[in-house]
PDB file of N, CA and C in Angstrom:
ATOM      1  N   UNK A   1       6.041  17.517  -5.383  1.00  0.00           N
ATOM      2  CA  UNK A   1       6.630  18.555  -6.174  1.00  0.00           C
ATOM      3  C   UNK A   1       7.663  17.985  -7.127  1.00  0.00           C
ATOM      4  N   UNK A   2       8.347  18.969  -8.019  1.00  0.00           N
ATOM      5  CA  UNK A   2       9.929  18.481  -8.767  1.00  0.00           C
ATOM      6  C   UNK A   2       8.692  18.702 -10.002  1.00  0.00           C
ATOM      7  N   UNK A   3       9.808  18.816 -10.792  1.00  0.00           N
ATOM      8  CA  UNK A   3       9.966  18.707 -12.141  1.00  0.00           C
ATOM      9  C   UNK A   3       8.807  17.447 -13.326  1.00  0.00           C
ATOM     10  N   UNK A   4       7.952  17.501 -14.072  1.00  0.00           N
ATOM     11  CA  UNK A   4       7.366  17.050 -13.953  1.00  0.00           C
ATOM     12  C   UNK A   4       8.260  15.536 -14.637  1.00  0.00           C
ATOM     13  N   UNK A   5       7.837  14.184 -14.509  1.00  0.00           N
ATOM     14  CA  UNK A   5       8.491  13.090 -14.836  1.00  0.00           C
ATOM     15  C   UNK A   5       9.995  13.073 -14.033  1.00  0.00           C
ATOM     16  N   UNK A   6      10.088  13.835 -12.709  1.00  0.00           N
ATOM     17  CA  UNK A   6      10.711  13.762 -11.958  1.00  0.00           C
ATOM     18  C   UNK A   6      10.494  12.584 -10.834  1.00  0.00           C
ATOM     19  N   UNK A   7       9.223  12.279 -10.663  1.00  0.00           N
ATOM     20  CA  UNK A   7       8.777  11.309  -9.954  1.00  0.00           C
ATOM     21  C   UNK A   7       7.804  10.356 -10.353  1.00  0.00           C
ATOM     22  N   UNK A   8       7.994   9.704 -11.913  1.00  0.00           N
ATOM     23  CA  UNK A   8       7.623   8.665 -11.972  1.00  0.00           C
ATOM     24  C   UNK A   8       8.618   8.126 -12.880  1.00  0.00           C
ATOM     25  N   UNK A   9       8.384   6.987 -13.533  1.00  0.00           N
ATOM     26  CA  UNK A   9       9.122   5.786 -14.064  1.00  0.00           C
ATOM     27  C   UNK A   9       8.170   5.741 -14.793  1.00  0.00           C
ATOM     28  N   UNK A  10       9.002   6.201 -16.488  1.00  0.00           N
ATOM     29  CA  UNK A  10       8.521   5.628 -17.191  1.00  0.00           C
ATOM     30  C   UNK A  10       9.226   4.740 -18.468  1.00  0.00           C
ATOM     31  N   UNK A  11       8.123   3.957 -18.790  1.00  0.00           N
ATOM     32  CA  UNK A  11       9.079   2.615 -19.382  1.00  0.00           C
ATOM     33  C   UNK A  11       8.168   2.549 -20.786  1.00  0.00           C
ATOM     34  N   UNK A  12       9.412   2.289 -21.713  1.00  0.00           N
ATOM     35  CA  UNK A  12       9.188   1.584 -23.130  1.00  0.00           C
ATOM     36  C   UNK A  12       8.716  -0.111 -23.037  1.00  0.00           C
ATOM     37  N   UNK A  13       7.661  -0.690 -23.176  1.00  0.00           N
ATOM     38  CA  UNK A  13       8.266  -1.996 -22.989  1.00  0.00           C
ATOM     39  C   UNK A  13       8.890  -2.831 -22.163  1.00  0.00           C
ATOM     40  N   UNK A  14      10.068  -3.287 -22.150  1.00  0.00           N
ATOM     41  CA  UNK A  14      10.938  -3.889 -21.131  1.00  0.00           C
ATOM     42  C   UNK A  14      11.775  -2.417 -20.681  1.00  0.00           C
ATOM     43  N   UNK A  15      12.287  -1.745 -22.050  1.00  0.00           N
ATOM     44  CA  UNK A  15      13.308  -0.195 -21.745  1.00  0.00           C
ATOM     45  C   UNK A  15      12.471   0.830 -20.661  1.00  0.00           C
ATOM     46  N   UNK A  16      13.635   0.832 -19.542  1.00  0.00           N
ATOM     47  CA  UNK A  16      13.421   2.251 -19.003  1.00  0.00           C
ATOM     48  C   UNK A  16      13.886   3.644 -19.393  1.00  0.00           C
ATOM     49  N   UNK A  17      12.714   4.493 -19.929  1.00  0.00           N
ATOM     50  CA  UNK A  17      13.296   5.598 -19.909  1.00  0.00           C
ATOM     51  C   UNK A  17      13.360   6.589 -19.265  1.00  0.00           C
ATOM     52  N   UNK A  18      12.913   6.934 -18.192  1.00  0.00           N
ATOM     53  CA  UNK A  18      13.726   7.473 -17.091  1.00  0.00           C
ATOM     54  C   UNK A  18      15.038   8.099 -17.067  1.00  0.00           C
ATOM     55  N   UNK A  19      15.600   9.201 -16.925  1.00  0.00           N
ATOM     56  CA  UNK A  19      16.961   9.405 -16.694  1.00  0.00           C
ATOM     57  C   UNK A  19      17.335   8.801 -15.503  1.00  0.00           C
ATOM     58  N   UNK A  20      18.487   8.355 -15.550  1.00  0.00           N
ATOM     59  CA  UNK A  20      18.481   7.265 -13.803  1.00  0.00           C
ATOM     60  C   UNK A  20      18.636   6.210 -13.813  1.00  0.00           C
ATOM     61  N   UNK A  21      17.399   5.994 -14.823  1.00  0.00           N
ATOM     62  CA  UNK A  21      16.759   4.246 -14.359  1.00  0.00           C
ATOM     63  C   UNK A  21      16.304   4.270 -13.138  1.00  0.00           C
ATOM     64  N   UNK A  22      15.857   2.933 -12.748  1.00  0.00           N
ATOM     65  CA  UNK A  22      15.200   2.528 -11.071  1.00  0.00           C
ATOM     66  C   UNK A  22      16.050   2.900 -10.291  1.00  0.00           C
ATOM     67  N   UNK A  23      15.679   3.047  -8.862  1.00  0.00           N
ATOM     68  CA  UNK A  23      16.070   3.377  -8.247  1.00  0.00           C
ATOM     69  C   UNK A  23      16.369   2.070  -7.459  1.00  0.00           C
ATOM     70  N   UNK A  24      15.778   1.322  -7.313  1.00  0.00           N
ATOM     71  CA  UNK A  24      15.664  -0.475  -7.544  1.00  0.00           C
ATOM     72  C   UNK A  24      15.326  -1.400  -7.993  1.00  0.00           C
ATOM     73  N   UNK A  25      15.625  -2.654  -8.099  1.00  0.00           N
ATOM     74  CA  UNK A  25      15.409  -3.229  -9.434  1.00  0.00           C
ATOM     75  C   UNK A  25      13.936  -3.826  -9.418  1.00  0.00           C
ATOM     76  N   UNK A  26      13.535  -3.575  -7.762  1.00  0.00           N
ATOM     77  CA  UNK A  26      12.052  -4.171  -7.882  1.00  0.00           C
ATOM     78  C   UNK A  26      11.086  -2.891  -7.580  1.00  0.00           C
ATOM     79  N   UNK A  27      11.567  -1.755  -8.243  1.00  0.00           N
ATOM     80  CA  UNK A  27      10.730  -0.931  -7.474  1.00  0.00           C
ATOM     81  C   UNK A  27       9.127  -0.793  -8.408  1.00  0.00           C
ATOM     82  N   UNK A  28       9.403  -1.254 -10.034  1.00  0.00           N
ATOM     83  CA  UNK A  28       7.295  -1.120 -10.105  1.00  0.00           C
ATOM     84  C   UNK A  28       6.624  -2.029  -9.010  1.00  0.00           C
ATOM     85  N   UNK A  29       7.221  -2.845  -8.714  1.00  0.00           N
ATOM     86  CA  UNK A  29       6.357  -3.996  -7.942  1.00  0.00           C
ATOM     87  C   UNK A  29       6.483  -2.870  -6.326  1.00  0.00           C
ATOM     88  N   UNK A  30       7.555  -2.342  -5.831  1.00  0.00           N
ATOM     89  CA  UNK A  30       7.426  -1.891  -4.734  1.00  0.00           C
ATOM     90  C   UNK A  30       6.491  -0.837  -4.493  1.00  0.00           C
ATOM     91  N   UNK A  31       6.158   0.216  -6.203  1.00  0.00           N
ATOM     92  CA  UNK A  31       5.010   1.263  -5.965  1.00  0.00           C
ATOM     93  C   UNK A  31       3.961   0.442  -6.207  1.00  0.00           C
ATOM     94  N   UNK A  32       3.228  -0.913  -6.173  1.00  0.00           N
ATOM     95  CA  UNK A  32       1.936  -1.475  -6.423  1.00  0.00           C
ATOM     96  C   UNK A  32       2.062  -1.630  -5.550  1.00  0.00           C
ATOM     97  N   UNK A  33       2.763  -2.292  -4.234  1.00  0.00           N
ATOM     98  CA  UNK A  33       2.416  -2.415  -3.163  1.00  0.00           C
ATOM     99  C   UNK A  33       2.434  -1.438  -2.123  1.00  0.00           C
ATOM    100  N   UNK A  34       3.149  -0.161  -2.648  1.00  0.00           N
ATOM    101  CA  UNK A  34       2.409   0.815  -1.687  1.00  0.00           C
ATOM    102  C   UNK A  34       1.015   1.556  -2.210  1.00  0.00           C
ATOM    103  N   UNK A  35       1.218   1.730  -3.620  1.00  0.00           N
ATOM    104  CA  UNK A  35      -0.257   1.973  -3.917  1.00  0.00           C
ATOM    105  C   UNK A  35      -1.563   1.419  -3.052  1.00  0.00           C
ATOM    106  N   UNK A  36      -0.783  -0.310  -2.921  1.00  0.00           N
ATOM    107  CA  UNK A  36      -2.234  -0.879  -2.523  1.00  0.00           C
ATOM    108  C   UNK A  36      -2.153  -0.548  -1.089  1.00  0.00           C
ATOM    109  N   UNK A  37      -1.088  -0.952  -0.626  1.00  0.00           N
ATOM    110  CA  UNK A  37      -1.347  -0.503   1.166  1.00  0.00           C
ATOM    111  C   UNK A  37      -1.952   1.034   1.590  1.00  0.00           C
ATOM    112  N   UNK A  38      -1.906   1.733   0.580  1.00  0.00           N
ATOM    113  CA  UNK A  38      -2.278   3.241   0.646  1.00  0.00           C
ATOM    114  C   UNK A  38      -4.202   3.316   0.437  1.00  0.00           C
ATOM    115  N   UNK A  39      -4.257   2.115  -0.334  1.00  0.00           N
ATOM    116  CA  UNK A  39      -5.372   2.547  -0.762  1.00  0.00           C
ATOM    117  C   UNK A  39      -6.432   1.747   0.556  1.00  0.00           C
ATOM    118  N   UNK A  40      -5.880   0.580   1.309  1.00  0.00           N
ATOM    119  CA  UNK A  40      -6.863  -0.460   1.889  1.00  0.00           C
ATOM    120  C   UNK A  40      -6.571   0.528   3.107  1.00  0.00           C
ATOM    121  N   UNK A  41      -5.430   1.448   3.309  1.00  0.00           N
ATOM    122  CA  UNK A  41      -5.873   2.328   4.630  1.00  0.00           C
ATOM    123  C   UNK A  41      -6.885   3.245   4.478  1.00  0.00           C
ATOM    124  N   UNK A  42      -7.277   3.617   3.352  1.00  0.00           N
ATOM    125  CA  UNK A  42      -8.327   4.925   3.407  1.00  0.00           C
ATOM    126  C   UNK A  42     -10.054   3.553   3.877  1.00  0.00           C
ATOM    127  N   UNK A  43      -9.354   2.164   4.429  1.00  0.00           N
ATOM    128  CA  UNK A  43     -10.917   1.836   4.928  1.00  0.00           C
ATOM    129  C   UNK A  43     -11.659   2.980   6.166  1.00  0.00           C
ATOM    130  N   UNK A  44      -9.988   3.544   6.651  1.00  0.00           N
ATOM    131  CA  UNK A  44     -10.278   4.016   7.974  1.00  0.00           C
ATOM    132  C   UNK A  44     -10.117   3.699   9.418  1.00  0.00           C
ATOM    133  N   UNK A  45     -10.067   2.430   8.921  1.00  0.00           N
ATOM    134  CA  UNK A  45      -9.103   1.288  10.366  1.00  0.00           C
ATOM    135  C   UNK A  45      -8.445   0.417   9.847  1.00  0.00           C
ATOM    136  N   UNK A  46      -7.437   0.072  10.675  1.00  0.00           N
ATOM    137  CA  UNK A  46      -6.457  -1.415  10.367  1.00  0.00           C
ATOM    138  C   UNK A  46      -7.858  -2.401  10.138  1.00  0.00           C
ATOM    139  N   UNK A  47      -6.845  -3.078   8.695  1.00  0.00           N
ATOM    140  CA  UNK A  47      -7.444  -4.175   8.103  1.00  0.00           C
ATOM    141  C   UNK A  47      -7.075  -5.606   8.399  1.00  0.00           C
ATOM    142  N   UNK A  48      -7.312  -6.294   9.107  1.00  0.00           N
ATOM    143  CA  UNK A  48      -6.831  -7.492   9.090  1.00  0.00           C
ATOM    144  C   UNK A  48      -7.268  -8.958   8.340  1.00  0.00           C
ATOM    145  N   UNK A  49      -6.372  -9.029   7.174  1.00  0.00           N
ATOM    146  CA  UNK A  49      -6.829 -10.246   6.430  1.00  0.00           C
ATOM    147  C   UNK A  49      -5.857 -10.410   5.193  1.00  0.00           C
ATOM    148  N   UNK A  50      -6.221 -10.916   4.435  1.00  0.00           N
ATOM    149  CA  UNK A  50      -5.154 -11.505   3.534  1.00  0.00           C
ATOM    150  C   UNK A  50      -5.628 -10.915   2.407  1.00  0.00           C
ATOM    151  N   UNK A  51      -4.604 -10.046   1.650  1.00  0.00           N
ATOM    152  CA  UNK A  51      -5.078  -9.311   0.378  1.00  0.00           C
ATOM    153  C   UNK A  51      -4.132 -10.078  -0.592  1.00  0.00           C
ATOM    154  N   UNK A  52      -4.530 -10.571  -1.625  1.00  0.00           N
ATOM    155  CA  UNK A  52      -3.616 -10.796  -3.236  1.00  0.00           C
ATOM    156  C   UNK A  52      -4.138  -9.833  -4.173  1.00  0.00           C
ATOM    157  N   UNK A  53      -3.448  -8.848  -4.868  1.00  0.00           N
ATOM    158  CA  UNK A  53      -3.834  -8.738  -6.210  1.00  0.00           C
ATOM    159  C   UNK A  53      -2.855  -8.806  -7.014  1.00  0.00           C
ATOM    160  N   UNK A  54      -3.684  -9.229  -8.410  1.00  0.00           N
ATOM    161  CA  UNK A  54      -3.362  -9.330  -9.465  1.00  0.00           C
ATOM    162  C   UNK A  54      -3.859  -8.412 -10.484  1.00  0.00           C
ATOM    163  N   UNK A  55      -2.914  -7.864 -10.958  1.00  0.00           N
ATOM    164  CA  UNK A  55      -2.761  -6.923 -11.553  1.00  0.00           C
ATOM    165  C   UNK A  55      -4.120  -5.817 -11.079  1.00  0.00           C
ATOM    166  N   UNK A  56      -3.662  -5.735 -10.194  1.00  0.00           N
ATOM    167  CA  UNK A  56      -4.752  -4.717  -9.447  1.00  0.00           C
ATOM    168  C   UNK A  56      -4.221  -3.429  -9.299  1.00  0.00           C
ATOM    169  N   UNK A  57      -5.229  -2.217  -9.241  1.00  0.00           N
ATOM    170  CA  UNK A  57      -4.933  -0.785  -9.710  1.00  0.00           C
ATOM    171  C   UNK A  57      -5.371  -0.258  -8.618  1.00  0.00           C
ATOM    172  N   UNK A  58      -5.582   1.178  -8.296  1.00  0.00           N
ATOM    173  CA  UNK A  58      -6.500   2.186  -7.403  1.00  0.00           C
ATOM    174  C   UNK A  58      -8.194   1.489  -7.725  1.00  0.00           C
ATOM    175  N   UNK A  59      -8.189   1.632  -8.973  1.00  0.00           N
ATOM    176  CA  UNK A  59      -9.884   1.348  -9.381  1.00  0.00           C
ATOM    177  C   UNK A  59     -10.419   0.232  -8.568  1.00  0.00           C
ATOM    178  N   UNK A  60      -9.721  -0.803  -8.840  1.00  0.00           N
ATOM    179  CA  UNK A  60     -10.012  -2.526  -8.117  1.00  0.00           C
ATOM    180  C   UNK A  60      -9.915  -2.232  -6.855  1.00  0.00           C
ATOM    181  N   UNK A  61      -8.723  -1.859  -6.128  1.00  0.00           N
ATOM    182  CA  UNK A  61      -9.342  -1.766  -5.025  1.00  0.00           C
ATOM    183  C   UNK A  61      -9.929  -0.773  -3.859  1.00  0.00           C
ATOM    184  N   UNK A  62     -10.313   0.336  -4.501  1.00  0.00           N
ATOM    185  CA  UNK A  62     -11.349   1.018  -4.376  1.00  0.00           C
ATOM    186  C   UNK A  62     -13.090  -0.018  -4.255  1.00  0.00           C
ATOM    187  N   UNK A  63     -12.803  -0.687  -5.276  1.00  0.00           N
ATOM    188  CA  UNK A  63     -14.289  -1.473  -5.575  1.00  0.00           C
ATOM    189  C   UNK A  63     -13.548  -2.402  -4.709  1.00  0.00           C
ATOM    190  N   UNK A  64     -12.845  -3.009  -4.842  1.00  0.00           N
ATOM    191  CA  UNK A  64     -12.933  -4.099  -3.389  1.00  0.00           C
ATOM    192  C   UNK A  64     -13.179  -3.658  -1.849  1.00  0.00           C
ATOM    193  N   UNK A  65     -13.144  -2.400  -1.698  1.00  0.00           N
ATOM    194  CA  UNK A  65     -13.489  -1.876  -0.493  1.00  0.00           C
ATOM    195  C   UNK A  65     -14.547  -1.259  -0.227  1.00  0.00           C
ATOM    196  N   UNK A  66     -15.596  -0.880  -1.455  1.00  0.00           N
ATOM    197  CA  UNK A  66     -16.707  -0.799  -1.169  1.00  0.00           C
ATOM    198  C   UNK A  66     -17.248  -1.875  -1.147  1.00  0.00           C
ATOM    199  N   UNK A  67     -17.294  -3.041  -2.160  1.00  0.00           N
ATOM    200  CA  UNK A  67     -17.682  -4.728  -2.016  1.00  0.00           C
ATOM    201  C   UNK A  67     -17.830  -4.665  -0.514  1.00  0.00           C
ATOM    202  N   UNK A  68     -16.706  -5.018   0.072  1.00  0.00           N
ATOM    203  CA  UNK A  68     -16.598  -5.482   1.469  1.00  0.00           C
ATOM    204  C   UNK A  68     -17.077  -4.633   2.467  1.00  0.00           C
ATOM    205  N   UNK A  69     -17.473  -3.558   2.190  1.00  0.00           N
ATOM    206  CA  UNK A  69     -18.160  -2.632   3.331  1.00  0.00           C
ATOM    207  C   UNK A  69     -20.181  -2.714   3.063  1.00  0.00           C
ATOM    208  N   UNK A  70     -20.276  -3.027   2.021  1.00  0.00           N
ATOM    209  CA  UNK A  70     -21.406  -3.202   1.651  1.00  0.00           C
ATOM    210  C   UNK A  70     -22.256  -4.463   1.629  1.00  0.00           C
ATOM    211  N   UNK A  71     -21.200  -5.766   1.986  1.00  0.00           N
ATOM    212  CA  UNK A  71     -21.604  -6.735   2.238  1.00  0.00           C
ATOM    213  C   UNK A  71     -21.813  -7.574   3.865  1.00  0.00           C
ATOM    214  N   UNK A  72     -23.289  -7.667   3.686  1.00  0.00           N
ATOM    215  CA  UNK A  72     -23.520  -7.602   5.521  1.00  0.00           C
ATOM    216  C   UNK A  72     -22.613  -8.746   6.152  1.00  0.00           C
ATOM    217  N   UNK A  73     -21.951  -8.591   7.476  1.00  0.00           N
ATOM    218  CA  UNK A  73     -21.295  -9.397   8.392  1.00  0.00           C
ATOM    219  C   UNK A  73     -20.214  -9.898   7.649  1.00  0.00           C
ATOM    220  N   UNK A  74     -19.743  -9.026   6.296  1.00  0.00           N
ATOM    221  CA  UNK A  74     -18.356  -9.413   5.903  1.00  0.00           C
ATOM    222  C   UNK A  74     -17.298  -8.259   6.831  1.00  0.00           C
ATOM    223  N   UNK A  75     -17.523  -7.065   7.754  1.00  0.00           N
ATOM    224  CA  UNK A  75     -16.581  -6.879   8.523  1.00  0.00           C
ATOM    225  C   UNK A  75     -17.181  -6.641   9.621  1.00  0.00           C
ATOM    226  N   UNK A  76     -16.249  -6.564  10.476  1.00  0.00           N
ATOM    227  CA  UNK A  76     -16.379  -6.654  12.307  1.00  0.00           C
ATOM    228  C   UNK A  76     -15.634  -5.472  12.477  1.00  0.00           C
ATOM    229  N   UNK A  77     -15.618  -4.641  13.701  1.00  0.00           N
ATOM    230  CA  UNK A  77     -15.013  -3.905  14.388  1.00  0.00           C
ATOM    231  C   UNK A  77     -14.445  -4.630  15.625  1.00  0.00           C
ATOM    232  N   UNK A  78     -13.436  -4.377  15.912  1.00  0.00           N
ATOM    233  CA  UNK A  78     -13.230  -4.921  17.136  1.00  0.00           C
ATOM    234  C   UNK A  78     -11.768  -3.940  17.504  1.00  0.00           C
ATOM    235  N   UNK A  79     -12.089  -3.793  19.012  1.00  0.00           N
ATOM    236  CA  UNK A  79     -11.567  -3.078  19.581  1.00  0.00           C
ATOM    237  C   UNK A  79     -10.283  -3.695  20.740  1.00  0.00           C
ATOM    238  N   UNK A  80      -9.122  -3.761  20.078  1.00  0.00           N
ATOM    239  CA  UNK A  80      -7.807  -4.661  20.744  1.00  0.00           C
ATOM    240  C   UNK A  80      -7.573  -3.736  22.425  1.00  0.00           C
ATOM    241  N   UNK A  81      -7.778  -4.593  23.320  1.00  0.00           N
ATOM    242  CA  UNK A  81      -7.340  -4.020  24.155  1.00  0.00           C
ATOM    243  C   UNK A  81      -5.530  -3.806  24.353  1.00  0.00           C
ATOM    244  N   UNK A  82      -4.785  -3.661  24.761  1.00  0.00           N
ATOM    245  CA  UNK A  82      -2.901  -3.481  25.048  1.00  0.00           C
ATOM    246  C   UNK A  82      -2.267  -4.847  24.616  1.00  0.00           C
ATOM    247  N   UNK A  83      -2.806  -6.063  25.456  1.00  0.00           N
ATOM    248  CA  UNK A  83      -2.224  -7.262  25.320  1.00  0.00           C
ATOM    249  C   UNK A  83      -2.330  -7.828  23.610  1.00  0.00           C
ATOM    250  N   UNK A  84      -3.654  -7.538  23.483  1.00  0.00           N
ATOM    251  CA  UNK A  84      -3.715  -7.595  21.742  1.00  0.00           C
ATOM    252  C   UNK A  84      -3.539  -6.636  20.716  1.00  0.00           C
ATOM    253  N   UNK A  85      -2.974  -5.505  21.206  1.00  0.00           N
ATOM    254  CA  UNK A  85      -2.842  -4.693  19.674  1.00  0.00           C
ATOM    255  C   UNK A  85      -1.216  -4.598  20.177  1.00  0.00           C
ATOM    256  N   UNK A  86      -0.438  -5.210  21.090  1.00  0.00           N
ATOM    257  CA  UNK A  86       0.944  -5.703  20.926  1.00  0.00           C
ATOM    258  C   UNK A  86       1.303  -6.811  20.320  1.00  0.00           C
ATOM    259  N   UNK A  87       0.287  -7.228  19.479  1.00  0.00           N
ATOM    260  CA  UNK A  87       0.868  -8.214  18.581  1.00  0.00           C
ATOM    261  C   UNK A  87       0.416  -8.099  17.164  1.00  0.00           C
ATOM    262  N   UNK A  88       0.018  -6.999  16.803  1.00  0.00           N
ATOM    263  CA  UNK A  88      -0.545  -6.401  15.592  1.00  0.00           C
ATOM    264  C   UNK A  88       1.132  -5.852  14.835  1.00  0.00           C
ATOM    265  N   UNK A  89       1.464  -5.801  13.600  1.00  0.00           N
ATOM    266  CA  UNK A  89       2.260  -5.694  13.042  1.00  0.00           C
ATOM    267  C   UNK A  89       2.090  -3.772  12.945  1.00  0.00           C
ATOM    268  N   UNK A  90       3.542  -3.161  13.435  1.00  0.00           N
ATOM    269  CA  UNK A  90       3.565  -2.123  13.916  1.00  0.00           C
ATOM    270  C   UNK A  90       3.826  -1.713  15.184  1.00  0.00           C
ATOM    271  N   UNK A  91       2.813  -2.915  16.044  1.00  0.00           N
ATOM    272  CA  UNK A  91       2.981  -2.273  17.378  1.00  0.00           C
ATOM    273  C   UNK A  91       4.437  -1.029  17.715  1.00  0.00           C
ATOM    274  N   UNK A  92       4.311  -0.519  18.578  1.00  0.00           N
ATOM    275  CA  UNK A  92       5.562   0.249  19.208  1.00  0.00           C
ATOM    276  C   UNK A  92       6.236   1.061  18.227  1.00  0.00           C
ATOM    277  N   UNK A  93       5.913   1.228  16.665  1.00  0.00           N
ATOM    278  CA  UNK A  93       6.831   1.355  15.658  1.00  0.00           C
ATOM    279  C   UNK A  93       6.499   3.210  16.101  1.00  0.00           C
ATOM    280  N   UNK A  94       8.112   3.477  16.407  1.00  0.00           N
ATOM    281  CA  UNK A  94       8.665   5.027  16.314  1.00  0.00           C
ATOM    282  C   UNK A  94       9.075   5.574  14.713  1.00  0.00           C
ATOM    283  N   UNK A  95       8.401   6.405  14.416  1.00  0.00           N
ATOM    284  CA  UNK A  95       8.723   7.182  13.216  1.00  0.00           C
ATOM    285  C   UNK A  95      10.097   7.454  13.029  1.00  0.00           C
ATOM    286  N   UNK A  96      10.892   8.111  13.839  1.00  0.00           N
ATOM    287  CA  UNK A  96      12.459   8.490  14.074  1.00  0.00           C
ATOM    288  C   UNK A  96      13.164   7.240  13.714  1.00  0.00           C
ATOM    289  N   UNK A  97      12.713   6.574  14.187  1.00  0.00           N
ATOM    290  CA  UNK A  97      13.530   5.095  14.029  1.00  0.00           C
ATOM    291  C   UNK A  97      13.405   4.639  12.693  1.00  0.00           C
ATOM    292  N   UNK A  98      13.012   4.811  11.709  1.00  0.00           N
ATOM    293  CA  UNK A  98      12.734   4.151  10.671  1.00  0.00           C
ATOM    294  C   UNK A  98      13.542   5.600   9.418  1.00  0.00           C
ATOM    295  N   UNK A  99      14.178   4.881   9.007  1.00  0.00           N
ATOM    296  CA  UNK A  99      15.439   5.169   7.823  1.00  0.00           C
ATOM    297  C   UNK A  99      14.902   5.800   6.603  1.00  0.00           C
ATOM    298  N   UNK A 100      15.307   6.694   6.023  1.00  0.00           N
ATOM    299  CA  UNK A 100      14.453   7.292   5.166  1.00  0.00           C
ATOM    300  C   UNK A 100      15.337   6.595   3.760  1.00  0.00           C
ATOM    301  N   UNK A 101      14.045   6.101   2.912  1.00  0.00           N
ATOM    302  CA  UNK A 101      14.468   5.372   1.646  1.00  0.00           C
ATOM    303  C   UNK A 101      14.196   5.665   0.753  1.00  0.00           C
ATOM    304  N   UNK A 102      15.021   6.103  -0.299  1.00  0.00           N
ATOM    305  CA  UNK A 102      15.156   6.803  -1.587  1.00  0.00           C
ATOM    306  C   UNK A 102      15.410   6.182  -2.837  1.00  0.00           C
TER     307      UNK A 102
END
């Protein structure tokens, strides 16, 4: 919701025009990386592997996730029993516990 250009950043060039400015000084780079973490969860299960992009959008990796679902014995399912999905990044993570960032 809000106001419209209430919730994005937009920029001249190097100039932000935004009323505000950032909210941090790395935050385009911080919405590409939630973009992308947003987008490699709609695989439907935790992904485990090493993602880089460059200058990568919704579009790219959308198509990188059909690529990889469409290509035979490029993924596995596997099912962590306790001892191994306590060492998966997250484990134990309580919602309450985690700080709300603005």
């Amino acid at each position: 919701g809000g106001a419209p250009g209430e919730n994005a950043v937009v920029f001249d060039g190097d100039r932000v025009l935004s009323p505000g400015g950032l909210r941090h000084r790395d935050e385009p780079v911080r919405h590409k990386m939630l973009d992308a973490l947003g987008d490699l969860a709609l695989a439907g299960a935790p992904l485990i592997g090493h993602y880089t992009g460059v200058r990568a959008g919704h579009s790219l990796t959308n198509t990188l996730l059909r690529q990889l679902f469409a290509t035979p014995d490029a993924v596995r399912m596997v099912v962590c029993d306790k001892s191994q999905a306590s060492r998966l990044p997250g484990y134990g993570l309580v919602w309450d516990e985690i700080p709300a960032v603005a």
